[in-house]
C-alpha atoms as a PDB file:
ATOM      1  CA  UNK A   1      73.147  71.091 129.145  1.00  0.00           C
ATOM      2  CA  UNK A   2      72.764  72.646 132.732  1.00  0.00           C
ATOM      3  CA  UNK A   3      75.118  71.498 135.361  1.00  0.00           C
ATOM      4  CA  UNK A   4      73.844  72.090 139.158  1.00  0.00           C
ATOM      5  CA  UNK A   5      76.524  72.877 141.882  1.00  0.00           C
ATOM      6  CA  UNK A   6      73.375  72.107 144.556  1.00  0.00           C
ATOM      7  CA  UNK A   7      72.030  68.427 142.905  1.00  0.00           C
ATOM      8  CA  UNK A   8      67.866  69.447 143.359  1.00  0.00           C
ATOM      9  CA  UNK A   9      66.926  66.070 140.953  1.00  0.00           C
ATOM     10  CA  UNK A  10      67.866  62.243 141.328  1.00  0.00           C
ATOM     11  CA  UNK A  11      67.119  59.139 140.392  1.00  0.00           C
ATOM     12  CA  UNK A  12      66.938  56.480 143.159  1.00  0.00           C
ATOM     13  CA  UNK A  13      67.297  52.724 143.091  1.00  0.00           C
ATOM     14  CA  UNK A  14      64.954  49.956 144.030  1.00  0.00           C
ATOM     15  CA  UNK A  15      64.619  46.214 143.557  1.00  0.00           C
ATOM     16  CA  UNK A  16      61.516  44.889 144.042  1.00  0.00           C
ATOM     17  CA  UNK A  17      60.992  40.917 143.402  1.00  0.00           C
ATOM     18  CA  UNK A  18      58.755  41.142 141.148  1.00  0.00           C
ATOM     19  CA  UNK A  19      57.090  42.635 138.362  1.00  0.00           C
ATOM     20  CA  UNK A  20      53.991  43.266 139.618  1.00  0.00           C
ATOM     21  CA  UNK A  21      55.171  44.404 142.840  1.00  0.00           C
ATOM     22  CA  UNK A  22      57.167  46.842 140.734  1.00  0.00           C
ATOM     23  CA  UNK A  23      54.605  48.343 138.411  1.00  0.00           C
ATOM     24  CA  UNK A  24      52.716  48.763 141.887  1.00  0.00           C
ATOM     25  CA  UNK A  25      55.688  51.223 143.278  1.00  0.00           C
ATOM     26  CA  UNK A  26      55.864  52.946 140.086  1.00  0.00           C
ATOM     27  CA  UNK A  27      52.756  53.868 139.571  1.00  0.00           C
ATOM     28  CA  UNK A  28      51.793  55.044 143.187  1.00  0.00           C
ATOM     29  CA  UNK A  29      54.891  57.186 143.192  1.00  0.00           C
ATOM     30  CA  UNK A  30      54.258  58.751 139.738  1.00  0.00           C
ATOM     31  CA  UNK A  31      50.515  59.369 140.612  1.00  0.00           C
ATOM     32  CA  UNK A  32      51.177  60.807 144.198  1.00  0.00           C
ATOM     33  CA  UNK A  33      54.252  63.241 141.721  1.00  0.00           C
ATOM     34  CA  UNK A  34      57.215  62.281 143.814  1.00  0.00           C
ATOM     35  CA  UNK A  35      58.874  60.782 141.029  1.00  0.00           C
ATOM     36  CA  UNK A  36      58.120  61.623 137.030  1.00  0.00           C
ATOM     37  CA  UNK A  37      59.054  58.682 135.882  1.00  0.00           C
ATOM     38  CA  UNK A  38      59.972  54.953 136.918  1.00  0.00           C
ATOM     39  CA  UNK A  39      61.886  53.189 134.084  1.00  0.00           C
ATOM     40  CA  UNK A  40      61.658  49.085 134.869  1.00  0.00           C
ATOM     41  CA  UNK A  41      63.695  45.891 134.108  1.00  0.00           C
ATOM     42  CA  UNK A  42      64.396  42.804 134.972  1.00  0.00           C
ATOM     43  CA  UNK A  43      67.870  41.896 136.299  1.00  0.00           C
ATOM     44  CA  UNK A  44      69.872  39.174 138.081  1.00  0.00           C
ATOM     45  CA  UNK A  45      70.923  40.235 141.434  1.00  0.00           C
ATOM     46  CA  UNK A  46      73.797  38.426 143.234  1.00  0.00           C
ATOM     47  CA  UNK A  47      73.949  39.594 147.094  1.00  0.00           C
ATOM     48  CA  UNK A  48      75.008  38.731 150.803  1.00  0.00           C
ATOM     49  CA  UNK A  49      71.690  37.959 152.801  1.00  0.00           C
ATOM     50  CA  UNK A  50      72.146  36.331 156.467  1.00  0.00           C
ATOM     51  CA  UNK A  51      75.864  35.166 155.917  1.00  0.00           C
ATOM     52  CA  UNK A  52      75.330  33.415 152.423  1.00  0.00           C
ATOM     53  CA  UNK A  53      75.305  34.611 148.851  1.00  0.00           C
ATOM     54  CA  UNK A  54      72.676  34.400 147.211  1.00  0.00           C
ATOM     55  CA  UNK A  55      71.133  34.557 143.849  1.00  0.00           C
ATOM     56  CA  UNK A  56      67.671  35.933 142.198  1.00  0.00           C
ATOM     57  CA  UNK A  57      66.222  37.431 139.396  1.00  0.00           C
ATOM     58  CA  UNK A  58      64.345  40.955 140.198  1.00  0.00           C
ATOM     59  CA  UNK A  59      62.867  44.112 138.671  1.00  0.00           C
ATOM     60  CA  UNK A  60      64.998  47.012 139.181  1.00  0.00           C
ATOM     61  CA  UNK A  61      63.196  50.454 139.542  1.00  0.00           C
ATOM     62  CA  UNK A  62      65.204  53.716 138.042  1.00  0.00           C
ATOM     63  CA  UNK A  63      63.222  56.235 139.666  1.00  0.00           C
ATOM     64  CA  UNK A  64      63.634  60.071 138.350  1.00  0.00           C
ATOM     65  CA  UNK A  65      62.517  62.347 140.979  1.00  0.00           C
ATOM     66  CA  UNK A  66      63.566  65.952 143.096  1.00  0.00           C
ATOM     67  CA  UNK A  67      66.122  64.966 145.556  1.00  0.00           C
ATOM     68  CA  UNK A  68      64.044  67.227 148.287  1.00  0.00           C
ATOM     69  CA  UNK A  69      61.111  64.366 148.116  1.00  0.00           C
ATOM     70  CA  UNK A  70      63.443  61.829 148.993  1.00  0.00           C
ATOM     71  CA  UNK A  71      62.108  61.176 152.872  1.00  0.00           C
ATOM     72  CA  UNK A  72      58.184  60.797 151.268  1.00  0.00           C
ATOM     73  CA  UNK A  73      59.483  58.349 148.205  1.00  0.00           C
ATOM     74  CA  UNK A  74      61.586  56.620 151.185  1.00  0.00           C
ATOM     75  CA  UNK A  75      58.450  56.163 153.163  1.00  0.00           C
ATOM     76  CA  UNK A  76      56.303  55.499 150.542  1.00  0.00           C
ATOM     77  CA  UNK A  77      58.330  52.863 149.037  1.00  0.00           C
ATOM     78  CA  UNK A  78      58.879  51.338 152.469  1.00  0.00           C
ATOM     79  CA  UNK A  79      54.950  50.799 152.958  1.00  0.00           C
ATOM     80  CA  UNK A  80      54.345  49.192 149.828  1.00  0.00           C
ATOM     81  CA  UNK A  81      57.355  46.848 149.511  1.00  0.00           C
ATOM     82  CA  UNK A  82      57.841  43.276 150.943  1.00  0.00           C
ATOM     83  CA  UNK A  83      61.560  42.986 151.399  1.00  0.00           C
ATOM     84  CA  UNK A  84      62.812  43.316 155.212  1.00  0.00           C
ATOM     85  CA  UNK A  85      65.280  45.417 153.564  1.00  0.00           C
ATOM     86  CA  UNK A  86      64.412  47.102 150.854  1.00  0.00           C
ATOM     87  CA  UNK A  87      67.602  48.942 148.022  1.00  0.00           C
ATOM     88  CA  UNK A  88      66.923  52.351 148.377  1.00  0.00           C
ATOM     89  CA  UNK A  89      69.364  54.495 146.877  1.00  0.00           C
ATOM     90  CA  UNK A  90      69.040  58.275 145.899  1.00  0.00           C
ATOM     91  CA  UNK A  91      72.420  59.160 143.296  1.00  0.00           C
ATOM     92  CA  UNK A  92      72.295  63.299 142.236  1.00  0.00           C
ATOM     93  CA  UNK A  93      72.178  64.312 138.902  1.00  0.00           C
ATOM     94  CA  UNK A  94      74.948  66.556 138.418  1.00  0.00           C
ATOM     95  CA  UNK A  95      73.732  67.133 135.008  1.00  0.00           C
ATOM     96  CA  UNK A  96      71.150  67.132 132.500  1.00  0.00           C
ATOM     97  CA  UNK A  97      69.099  68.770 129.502  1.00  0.00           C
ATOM     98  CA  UNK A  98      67.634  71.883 130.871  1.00  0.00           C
ATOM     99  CA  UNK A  99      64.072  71.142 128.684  1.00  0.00           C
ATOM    100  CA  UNK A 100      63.864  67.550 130.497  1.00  0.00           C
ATOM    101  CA  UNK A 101      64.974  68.944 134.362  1.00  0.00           C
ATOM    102  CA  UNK A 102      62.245  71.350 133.575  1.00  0.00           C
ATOM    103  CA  UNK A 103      60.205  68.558 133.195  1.00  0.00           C
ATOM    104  CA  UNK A 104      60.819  66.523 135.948  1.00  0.00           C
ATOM    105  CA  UNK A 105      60.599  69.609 138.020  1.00  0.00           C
ATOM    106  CA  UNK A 106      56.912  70.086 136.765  1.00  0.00           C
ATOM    107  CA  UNK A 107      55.978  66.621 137.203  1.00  0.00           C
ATOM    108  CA  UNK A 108      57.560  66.249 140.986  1.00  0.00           C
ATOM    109  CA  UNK A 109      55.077  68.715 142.457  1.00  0.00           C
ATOM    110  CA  UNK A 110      53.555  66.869 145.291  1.00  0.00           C
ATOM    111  CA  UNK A 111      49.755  66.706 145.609  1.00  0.00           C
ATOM    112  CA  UNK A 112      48.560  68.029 148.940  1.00  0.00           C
END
């Protein structure tokens, strides 16, 4: 296991309605190599939108990526998704095996 005082990896959090809007966001940001992988689900969110509560199923996207892409997967994610607001959350990995950081370091080199 390899611990990191300095977090360099993350994985970030996105909803997306849908699951083809999700597959969509996945797969540009694993072929552009900001993120190495994009796990997907589908989830019930319950949220405040415009003073009410509301309620609706979505696809959540677990996004594995280096922490120092995070502005380009922002802006990427931004231009592809239809919310007005999109979740975008980037947690550190404090943690990890050191064969799969490897990994995602390898696969998080950006193309030019």
């Amino acid at each position: 296991m390899t611990d990191r005082a300095d977090p360099q990896f993350g994985i970030v959090l996105v909803t997306a309605p849908d699951q083809a809007q999700a597959q969509a966001i996945a797969h540009a940001l694993v072929t552009a190599h900001l993120a190495a992988c994009v796990s997907l689900m589908p989830i019930t969110s319950v949220y405040s939108w415009q003073g009410a509560v509301q309620q609706e199923m979505e696809w959540q996207l677990v996004i594995k990526t280096d922490l120092h892409l995070v502005d380009r997967l922002v802006s990427a994610i931004q231009a592809m998704h239809s919310y007005e607001v999109p979740e975008i959350i980037a947690v550190p990995i404090v943690a990890g095996a050191a064969a799969y950081l490897h990994w995602l370091a390898e696969n998080t080199q950006p193309t030019p």
